[in-house]
C-alpha atoms as a PDB file:
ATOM      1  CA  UNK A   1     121.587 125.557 104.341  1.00  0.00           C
ATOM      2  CA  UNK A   2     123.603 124.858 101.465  1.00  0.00           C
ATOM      3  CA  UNK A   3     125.640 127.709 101.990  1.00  0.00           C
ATOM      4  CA  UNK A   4     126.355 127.375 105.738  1.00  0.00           C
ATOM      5  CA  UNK A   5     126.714 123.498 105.997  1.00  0.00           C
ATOM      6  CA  UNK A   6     127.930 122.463 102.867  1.00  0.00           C
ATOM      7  CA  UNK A   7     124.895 119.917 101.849  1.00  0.00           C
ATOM      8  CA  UNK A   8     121.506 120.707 100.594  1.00  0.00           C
ATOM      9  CA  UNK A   9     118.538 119.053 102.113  1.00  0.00           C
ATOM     10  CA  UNK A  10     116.459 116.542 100.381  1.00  0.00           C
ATOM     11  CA  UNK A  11     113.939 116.727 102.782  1.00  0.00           C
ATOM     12  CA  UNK A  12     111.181 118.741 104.371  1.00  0.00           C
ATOM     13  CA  UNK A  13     108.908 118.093 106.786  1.00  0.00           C
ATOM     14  CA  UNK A  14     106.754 121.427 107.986  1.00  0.00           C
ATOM     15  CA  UNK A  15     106.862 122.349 111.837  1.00  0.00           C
ATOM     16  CA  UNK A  16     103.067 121.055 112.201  1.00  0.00           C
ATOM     17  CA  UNK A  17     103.325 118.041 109.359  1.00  0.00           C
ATOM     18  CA  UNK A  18     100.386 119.067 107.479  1.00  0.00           C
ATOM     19  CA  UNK A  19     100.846 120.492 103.946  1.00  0.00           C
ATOM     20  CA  UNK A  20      98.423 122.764 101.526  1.00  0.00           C
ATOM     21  CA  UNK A  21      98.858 122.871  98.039  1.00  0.00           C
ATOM     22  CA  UNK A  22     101.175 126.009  98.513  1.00  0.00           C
ATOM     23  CA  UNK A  23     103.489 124.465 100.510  1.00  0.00           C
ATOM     24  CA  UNK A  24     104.044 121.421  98.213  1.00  0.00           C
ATOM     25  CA  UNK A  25     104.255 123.599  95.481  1.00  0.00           C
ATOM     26  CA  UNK A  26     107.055 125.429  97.401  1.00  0.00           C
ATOM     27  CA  UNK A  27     109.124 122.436  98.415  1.00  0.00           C
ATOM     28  CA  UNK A  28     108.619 121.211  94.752  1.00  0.00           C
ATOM     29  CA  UNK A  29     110.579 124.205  93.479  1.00  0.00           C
ATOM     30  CA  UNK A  30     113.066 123.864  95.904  1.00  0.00           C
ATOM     31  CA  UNK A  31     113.274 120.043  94.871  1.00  0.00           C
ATOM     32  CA  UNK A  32     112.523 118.818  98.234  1.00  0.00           C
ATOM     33  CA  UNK A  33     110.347 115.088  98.757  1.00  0.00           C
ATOM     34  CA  UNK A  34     107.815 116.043 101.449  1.00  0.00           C
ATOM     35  CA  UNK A  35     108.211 113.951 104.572  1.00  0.00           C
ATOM     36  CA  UNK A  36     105.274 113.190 106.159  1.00  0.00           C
ATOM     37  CA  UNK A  37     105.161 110.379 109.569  1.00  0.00           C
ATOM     38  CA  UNK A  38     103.278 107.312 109.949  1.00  0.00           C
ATOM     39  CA  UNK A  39     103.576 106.911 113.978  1.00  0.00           C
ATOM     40  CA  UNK A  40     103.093 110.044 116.243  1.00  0.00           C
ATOM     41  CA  UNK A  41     105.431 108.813 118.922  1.00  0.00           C
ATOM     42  CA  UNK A  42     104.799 111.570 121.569  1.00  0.00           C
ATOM     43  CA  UNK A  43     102.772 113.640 121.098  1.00  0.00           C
ATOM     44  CA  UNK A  44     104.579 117.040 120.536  1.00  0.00           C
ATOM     45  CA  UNK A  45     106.866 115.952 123.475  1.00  0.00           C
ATOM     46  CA  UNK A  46     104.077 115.694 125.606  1.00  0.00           C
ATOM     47  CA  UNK A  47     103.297 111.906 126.022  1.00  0.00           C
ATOM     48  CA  UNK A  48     104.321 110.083 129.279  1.00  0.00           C
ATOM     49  CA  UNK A  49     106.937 107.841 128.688  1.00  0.00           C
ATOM     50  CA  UNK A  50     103.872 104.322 128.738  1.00  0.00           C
ATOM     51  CA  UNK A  51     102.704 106.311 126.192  1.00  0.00           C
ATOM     52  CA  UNK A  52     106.173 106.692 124.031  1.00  0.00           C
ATOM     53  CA  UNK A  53     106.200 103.062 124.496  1.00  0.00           C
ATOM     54  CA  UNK A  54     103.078 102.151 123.594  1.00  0.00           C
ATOM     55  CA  UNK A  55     103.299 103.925 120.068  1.00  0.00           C
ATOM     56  CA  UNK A  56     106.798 102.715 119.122  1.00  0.00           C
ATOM     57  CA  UNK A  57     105.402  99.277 120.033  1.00  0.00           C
ATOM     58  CA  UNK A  58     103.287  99.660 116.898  1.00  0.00           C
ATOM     59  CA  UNK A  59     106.573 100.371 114.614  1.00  0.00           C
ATOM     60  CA  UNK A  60     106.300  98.048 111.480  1.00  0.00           C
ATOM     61  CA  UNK A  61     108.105  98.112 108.112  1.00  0.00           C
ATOM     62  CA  UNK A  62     108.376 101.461 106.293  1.00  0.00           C
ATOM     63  CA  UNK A  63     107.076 103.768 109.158  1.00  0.00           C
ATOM     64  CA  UNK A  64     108.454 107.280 109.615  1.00  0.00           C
ATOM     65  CA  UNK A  65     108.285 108.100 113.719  1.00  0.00           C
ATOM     66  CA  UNK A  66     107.707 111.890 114.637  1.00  0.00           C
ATOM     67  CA  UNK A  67     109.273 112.268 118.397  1.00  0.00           C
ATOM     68  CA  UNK A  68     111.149 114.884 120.241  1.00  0.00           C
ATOM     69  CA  UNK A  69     113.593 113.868 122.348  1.00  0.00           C
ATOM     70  CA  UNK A  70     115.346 117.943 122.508  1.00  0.00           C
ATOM     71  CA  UNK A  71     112.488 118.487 125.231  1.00  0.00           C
ATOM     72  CA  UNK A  72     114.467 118.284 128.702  1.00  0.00           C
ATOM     73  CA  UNK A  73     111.329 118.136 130.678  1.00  0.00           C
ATOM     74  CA  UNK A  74     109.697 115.405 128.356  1.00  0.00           C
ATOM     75  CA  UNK A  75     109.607 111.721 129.151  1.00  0.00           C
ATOM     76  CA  UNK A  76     110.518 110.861 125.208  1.00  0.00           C
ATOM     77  CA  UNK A  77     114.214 109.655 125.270  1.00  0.00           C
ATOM     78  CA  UNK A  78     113.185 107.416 128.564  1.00  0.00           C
ATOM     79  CA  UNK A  79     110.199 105.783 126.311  1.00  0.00           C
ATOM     80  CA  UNK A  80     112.500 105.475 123.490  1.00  0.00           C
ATOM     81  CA  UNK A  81     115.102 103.977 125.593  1.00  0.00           C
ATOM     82  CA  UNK A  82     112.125 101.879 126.963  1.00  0.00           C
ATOM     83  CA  UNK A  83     111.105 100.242 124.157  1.00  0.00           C
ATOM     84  CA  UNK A  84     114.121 100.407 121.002  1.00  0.00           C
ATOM     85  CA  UNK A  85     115.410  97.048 122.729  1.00  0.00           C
ATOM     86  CA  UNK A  86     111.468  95.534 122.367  1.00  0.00           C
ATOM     87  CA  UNK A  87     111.623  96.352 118.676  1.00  0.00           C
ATOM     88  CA  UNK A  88     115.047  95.207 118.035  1.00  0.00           C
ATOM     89  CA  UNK A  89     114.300  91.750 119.313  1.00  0.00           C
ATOM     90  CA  UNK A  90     110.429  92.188 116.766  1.00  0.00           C
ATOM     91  CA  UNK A  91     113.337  92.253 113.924  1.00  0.00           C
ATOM     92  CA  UNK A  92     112.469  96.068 113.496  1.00  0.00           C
ATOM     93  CA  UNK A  93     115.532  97.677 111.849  1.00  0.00           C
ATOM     94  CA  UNK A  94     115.829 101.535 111.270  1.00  0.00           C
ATOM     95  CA  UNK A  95     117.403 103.553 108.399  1.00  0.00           C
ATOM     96  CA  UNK A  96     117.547 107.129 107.303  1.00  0.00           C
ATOM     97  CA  UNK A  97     115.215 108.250 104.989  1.00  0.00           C
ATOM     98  CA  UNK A  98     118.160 108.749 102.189  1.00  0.00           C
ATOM     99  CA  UNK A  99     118.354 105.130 102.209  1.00  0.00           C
ATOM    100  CA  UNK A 100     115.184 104.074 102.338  1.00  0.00           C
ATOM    101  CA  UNK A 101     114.660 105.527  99.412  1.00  0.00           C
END
């Protein structure tokens, strides 16, 4: 990645989340912090968008959401849009992960 965009990634999150002691060993060595999530907020991109809602209403300090809003069938970015204004007005802010740590 380096070498085609310029920047190096700090982070790595596997394509199904869940890590064995090979893969952290892997990421390690390639001086990546593992980056898990806290709040399934579709599920996979296949949650109705009540459901999208209903997990993002659950959003409290320091949680990472997993969601897939590249899914043009998927009812993600409508739940999102649904319910970012809700937890705006809880006093829920966001940040990247870069600066959260």
């Amino acid at each position: 990645m380096e070498d085609e965009l310029g920047v190096s990634p700090r982070f790595f999150r596997s394509g199904t989340a869940h890590y064995d002691d090979v893969a952290v060993a892997i990421a390690k060595r390639a001086e990546q912090v593992i980056a898990g999530f806290s709040i399934n907020g579709d599920a996979g991109a296949t949650a109705p968008k009540g459901q999208v809602v209903a997990s993002l209403a659950k959003v409290g300090a320091g949680d990472i959401v997993l969601a897939h809003m590249n899914q043009p069938h998927g009812q993600t970015a409508e739940g999102f849009a649904m319910a970012l204004p809700r937890a705006l007005d809880r006093g829920v802010r966001f940040s990247t992960l870069a600066d959260a740590l």
